[in-house]
N, C-alpha and C. Protein backbone atom coordinates (compact mmCIF):
# COMPACT_ATOMS: atom_id res chain seq x y z
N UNK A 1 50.26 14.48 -21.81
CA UNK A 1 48.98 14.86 -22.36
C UNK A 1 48.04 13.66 -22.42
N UNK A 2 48.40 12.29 -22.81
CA UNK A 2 47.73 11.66 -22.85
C UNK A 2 47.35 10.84 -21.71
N UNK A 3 48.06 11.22 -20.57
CA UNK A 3 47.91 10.89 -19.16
C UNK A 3 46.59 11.25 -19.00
N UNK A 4 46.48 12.69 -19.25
CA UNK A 4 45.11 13.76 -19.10
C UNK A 4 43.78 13.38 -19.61
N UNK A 5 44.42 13.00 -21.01
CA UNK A 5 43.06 12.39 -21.58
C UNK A 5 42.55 11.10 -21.23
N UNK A 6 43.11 10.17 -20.50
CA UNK A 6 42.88 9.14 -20.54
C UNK A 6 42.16 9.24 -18.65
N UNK A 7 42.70 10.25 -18.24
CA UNK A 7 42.00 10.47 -16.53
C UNK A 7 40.60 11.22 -16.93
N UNK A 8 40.51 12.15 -17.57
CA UNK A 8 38.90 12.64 -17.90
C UNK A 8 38.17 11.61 -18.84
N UNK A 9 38.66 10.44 -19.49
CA UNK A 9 37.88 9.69 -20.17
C UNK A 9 37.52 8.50 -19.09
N UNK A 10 37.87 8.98 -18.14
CA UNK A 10 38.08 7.67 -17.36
C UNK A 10 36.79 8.00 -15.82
N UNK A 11 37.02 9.40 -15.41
CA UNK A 11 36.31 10.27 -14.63
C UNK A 11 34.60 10.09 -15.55
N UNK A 12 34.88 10.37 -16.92
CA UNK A 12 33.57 10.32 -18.18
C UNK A 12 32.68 8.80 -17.86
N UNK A 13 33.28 8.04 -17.94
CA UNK A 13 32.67 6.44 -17.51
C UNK A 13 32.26 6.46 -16.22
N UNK A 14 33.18 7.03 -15.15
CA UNK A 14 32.49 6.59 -14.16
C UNK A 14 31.44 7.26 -13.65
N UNK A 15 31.30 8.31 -13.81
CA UNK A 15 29.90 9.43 -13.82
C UNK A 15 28.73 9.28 -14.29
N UNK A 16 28.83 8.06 -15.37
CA UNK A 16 27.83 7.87 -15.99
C UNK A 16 27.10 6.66 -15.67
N UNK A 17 25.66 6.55 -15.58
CA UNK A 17 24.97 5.18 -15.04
C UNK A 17 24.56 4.98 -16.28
N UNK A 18 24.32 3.55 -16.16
CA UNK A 18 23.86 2.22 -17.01
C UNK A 18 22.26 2.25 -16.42
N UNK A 19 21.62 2.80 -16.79
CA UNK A 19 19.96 2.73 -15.71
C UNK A 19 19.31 2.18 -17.36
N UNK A 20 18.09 1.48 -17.15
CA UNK A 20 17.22 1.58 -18.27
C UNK A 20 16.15 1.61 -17.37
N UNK A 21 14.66 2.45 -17.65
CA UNK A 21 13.54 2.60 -17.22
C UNK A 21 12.55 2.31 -18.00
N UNK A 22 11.84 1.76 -17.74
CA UNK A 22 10.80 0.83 -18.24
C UNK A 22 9.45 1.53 -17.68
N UNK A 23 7.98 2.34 -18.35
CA UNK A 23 7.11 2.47 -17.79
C UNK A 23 5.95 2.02 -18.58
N UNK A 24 4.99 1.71 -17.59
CA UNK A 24 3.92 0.99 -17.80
C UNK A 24 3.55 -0.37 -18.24
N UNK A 25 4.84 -1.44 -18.06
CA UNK A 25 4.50 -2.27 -18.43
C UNK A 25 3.58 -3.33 -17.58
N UNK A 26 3.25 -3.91 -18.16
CA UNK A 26 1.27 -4.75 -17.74
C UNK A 26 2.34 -6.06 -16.58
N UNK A 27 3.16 -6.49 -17.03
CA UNK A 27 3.65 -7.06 -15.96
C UNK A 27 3.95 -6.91 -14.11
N UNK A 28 4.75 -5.61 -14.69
CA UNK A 28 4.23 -4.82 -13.42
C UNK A 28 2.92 -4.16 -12.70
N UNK A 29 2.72 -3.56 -13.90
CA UNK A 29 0.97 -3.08 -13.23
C UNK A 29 0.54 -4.40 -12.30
N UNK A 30 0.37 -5.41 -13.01
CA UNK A 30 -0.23 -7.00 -12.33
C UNK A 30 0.66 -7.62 -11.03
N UNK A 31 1.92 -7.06 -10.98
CA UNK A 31 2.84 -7.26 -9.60
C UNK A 31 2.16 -6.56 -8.41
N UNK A 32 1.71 -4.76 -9.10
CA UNK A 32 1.17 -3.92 -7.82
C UNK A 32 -0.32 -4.52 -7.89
N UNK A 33 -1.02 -5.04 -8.18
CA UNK A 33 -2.12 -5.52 -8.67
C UNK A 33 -2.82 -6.63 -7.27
N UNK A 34 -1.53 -7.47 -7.76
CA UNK A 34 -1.13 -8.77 -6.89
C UNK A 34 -1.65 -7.98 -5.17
N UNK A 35 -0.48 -7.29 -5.13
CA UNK A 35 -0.58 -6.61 -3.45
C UNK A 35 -1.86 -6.00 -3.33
N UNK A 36 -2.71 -5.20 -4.35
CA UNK A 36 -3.92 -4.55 -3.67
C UNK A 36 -5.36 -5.37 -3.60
N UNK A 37 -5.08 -6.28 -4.89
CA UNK A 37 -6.00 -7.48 -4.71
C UNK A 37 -6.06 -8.31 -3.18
N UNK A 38 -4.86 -8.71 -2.82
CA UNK A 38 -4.57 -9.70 -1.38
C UNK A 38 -5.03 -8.17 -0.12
N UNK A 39 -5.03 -6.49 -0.68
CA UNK A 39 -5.16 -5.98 0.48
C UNK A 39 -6.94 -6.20 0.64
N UNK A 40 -7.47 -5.99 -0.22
CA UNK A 40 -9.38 -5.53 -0.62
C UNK A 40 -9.74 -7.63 0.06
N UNK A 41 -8.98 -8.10 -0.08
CA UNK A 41 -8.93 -9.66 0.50
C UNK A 41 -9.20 -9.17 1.90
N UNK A 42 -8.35 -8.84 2.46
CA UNK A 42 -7.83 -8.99 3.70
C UNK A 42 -9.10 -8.18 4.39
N UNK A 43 -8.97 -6.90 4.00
CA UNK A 43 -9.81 -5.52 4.40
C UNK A 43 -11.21 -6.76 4.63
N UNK A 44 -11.63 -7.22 3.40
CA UNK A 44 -12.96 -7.87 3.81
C UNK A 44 -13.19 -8.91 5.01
N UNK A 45 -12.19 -9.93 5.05
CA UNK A 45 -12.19 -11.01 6.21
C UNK A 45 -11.53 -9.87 7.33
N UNK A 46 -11.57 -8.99 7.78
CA UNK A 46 -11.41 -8.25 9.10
C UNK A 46 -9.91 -8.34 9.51
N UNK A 47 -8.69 -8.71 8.45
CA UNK A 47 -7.56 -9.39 9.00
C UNK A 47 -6.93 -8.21 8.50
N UNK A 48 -6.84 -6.99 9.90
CA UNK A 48 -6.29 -6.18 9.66
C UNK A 48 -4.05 -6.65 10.05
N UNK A 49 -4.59 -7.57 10.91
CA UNK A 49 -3.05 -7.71 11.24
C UNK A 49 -2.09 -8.38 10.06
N UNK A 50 -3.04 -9.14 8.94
CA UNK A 50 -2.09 -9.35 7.72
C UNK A 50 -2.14 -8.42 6.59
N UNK A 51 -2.90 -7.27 6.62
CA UNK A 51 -3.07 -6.23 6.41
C UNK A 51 -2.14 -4.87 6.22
N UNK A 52 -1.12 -5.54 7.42
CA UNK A 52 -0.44 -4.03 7.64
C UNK A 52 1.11 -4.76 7.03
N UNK A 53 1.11 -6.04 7.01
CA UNK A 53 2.39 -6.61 6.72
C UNK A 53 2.57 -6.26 5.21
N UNK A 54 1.49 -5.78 4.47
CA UNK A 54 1.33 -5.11 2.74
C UNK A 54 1.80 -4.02 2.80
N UNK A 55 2.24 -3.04 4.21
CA UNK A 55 2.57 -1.62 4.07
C UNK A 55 3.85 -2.14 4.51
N UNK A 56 4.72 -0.97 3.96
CA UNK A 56 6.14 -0.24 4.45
C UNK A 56 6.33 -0.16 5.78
N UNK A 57 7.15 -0.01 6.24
CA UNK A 57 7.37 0.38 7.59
C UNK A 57 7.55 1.71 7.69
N UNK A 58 7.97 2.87 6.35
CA UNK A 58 8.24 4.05 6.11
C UNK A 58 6.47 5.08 6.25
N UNK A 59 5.47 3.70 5.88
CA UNK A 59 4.52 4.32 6.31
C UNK A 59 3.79 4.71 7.74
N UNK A 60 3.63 3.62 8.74
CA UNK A 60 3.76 3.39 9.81
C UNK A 60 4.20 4.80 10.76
N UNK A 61 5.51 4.87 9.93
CA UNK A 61 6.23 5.89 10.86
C UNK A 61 5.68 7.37 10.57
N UNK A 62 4.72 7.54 9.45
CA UNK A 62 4.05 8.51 9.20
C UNK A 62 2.44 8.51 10.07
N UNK A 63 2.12 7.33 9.79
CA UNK A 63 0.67 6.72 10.35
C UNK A 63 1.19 6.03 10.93
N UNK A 64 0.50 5.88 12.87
CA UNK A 64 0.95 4.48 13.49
C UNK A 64 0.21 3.69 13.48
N UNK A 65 0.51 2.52 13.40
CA UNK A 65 -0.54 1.45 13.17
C UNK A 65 -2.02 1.53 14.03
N UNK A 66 -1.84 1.97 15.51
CA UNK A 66 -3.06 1.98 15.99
C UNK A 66 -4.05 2.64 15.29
N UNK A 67 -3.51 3.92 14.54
CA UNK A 67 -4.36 5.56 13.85
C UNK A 67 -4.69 4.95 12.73
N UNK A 68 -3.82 3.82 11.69
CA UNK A 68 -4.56 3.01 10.52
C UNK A 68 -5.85 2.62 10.60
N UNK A 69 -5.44 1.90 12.06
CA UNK A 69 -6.17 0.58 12.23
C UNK A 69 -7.96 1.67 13.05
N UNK A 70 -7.74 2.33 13.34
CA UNK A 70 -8.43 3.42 13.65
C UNK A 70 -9.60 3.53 12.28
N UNK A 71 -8.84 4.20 11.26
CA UNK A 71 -8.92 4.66 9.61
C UNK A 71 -9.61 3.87 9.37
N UNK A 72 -9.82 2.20 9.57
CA UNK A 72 -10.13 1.22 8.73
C UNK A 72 -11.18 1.13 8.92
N UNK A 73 -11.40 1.04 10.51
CA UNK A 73 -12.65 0.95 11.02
C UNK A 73 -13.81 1.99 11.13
N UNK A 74 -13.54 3.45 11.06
CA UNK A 74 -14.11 4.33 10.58
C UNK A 74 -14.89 4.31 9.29
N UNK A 75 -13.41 3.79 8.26
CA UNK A 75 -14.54 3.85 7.15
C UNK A 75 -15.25 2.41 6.66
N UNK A 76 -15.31 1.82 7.44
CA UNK A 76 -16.25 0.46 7.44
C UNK A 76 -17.32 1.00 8.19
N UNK A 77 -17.06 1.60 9.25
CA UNK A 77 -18.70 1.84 10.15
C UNK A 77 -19.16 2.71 8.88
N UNK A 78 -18.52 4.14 8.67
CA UNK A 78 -19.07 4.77 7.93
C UNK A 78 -19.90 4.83 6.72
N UNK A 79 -19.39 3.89 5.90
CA UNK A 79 -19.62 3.18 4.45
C UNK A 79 -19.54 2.39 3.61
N UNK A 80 -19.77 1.14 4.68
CA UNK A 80 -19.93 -0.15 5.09
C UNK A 80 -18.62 -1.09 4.27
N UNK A 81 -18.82 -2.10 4.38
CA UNK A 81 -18.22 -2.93 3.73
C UNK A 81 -17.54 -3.15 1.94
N UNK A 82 -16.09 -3.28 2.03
CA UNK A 82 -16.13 -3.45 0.44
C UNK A 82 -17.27 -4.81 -0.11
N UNK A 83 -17.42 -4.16 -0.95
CA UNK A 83 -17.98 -5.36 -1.99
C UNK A 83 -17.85 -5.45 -3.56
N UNK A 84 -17.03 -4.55 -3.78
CA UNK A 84 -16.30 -4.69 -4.99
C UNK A 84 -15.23 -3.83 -5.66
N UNK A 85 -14.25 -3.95 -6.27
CA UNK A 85 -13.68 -2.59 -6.69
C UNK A 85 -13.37 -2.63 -7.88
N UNK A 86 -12.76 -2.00 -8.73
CA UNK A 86 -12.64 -1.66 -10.22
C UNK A 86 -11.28 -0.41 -10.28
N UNK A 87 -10.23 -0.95 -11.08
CA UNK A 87 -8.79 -0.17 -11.27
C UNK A 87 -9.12 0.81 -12.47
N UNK A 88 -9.12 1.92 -11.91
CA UNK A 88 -9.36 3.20 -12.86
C UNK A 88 -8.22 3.72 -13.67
N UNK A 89 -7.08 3.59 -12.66
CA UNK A 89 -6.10 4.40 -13.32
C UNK A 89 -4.80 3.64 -12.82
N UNK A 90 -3.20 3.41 -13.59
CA UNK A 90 -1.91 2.73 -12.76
C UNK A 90 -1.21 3.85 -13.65
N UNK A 91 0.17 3.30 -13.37
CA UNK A 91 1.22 3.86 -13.80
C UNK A 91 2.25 3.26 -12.94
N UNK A 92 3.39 3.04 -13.82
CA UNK A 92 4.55 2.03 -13.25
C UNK A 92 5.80 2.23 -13.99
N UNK A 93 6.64 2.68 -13.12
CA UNK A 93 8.08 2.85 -13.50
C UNK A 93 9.16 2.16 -12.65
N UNK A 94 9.60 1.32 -13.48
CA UNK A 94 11.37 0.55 -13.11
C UNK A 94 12.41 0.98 -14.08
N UNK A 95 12.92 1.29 -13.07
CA UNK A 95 14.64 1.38 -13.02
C UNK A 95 15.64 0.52 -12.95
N UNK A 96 16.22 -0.20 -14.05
CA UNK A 96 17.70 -1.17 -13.55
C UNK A 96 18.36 -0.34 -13.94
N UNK A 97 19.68 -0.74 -13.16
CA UNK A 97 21.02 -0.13 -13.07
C UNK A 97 21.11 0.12 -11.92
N UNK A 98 22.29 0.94 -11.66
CA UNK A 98 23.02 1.41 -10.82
C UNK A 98 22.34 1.89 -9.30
N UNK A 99 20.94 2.60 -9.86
CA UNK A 99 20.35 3.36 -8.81
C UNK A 99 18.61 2.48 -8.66
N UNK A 100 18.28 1.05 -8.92
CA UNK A 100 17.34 0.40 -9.40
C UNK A 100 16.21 0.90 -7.84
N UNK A 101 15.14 1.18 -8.23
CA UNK A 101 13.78 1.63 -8.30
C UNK A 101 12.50 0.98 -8.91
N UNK A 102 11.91 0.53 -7.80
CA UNK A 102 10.48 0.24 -8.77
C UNK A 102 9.48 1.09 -8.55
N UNK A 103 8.47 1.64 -8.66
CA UNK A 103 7.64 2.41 -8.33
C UNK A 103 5.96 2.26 -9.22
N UNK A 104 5.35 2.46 -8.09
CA UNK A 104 3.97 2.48 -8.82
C UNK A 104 2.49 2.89 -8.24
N UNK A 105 1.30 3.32 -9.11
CA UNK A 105 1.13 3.95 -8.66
C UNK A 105 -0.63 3.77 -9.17
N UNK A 106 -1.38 3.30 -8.53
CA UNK A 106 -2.96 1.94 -8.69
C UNK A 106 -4.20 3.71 -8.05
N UNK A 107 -5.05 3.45 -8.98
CA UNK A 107 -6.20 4.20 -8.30
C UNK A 107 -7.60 3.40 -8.65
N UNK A 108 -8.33 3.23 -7.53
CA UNK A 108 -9.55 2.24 -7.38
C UNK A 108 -10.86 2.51 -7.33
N UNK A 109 -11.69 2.60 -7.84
CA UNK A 109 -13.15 3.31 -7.68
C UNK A 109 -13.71 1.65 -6.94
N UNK A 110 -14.01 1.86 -5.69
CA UNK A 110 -14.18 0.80 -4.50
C UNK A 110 -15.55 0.68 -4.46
N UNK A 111 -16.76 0.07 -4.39
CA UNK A 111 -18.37 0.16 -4.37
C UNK A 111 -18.45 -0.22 -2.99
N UNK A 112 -18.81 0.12 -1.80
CA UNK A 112 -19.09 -0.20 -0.40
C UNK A 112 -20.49 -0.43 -0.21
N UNK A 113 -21.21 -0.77 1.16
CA UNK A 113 -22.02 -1.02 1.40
C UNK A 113 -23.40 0.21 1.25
N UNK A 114 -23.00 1.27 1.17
CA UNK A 114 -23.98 2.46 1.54
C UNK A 114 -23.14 3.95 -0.35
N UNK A 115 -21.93 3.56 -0.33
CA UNK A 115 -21.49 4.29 -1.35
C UNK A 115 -20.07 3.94 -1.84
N UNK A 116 -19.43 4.87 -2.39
CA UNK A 116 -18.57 4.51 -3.41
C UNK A 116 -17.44 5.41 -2.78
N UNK A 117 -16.06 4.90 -2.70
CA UNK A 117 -14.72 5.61 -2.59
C UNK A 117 -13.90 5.46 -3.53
N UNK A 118 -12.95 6.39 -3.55
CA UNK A 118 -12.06 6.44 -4.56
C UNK A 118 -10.71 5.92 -3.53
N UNK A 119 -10.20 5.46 -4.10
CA UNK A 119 -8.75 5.01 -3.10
C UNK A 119 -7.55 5.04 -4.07
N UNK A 120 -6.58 5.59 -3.55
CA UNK A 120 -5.08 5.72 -4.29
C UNK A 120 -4.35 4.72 -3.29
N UNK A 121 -3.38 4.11 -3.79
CA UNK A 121 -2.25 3.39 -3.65
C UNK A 121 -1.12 3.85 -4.25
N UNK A 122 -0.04 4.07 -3.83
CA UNK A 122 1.80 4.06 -3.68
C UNK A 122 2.24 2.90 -3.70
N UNK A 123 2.94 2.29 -4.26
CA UNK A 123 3.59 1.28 -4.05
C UNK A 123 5.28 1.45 -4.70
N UNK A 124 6.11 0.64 -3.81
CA UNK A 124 7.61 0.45 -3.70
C UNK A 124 7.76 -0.65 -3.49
N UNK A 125 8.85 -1.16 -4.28
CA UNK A 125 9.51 -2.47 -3.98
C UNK A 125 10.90 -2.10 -3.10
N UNK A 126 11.04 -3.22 -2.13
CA UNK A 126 11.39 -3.01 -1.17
C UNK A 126 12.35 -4.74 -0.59
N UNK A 127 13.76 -4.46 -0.97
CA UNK A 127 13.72 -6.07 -0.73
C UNK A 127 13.09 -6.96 -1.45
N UNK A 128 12.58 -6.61 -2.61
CA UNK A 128 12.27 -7.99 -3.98
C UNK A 128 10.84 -7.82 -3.63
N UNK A 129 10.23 -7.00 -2.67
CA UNK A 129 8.69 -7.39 -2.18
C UNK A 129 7.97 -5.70 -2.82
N UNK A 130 6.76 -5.98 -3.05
CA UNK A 130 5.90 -4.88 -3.77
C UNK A 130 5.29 -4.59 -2.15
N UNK A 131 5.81 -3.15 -1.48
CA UNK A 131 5.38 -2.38 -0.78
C UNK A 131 4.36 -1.32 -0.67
N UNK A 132 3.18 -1.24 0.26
CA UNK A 132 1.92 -0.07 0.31
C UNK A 132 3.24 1.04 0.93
N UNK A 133 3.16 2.27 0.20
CA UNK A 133 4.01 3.50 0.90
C UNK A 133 2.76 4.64 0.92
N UNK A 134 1.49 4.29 0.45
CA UNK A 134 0.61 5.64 0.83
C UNK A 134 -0.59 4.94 0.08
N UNK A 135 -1.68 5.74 1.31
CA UNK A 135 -2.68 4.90 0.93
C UNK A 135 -3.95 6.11 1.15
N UNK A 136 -4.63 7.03 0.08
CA UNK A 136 -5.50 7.26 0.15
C UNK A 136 -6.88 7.42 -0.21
N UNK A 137 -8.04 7.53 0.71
CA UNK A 137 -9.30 7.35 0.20
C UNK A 137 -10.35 8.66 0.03
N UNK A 138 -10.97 8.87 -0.76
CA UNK A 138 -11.75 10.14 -1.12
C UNK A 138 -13.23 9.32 -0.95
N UNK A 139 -14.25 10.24 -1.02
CA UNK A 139 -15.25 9.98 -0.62
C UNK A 139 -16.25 11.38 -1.20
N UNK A 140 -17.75 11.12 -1.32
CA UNK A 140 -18.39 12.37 -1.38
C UNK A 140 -18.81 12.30 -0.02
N UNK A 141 -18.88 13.64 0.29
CA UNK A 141 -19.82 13.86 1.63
C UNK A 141 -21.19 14.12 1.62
N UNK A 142 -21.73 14.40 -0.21
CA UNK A 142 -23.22 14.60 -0.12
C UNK A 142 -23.65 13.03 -0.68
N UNK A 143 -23.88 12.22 -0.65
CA UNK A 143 -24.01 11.15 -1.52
C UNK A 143 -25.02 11.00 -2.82
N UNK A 144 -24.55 10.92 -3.48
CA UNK A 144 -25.33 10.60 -4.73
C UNK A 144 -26.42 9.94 -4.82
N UNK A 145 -27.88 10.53 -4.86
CA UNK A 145 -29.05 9.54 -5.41
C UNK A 145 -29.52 8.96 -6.42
């Protein structure tokens, strides 16, 4: 009998993870911070090729780099140049333990040359490095006077 109990107390431990999750802390927010600051960098000096080294490769394979690099330039002809942005909204969750996860999640009200976009960011850590996994931009189509 006590064979028994000591194999389901034993099955009980190992089933169970050690995870602690941590959200919203300002440390992190300022890690994903780090990456979108160096991207709104980059976007401005035209350096799309250090640009894409901020995304995933998981993205890529959704978007190919030529169709990004496409994206970028569209919405620069379209609505000109950044010239400033402002963090509206984050949210950030880590995971240690067993199954460790970072995740996070930046939204930007962007001021351009002619109007204003809204841009979302995804971010994953990936190999110790804060990864772009999705990147999108909203826009009005009537513009505001």
């Amino acid at each position: 009998m006590k064979k028994y109990i000591l194999t389901l107390i034993s099955f009980l431990f190992i089933g169970c993870s050690y995870d602690k999750i941590y959200e919203n802390r300002e440390a992190d927010k300022q890690d994903a911070q780090k990456v979108i600051n160096k991207f709104y960098f980059l976007i401005k000096e035209d350096n799309n090729k250090e640009v894409f080294k901020l995304f995933s490769d998981r993205f890529f394979k959704e978007v190919g780099k030529e169709r990004f690099e496409q994206i970028l330039d569209k919405t620069d002809n379209d609505f000109g140049k950044v010239k400033d942005y402002e963090l509206t909204d984050s949210w950030t969750q880590i995971i240690k333990g067993s199954n460790s996860i970072s995740k996070y999640k930046l939204s930007y009200l962007v001021t351009r040359d002619s109007t204003q976009t809204k841009e979302y960011f995804r971010l994953q850590k990936e190999n110790d490095t804060v990864k772009i996994i999705s990147y999108r931009l909203d826009f009005d189509i009537i513009p505001k006077k």
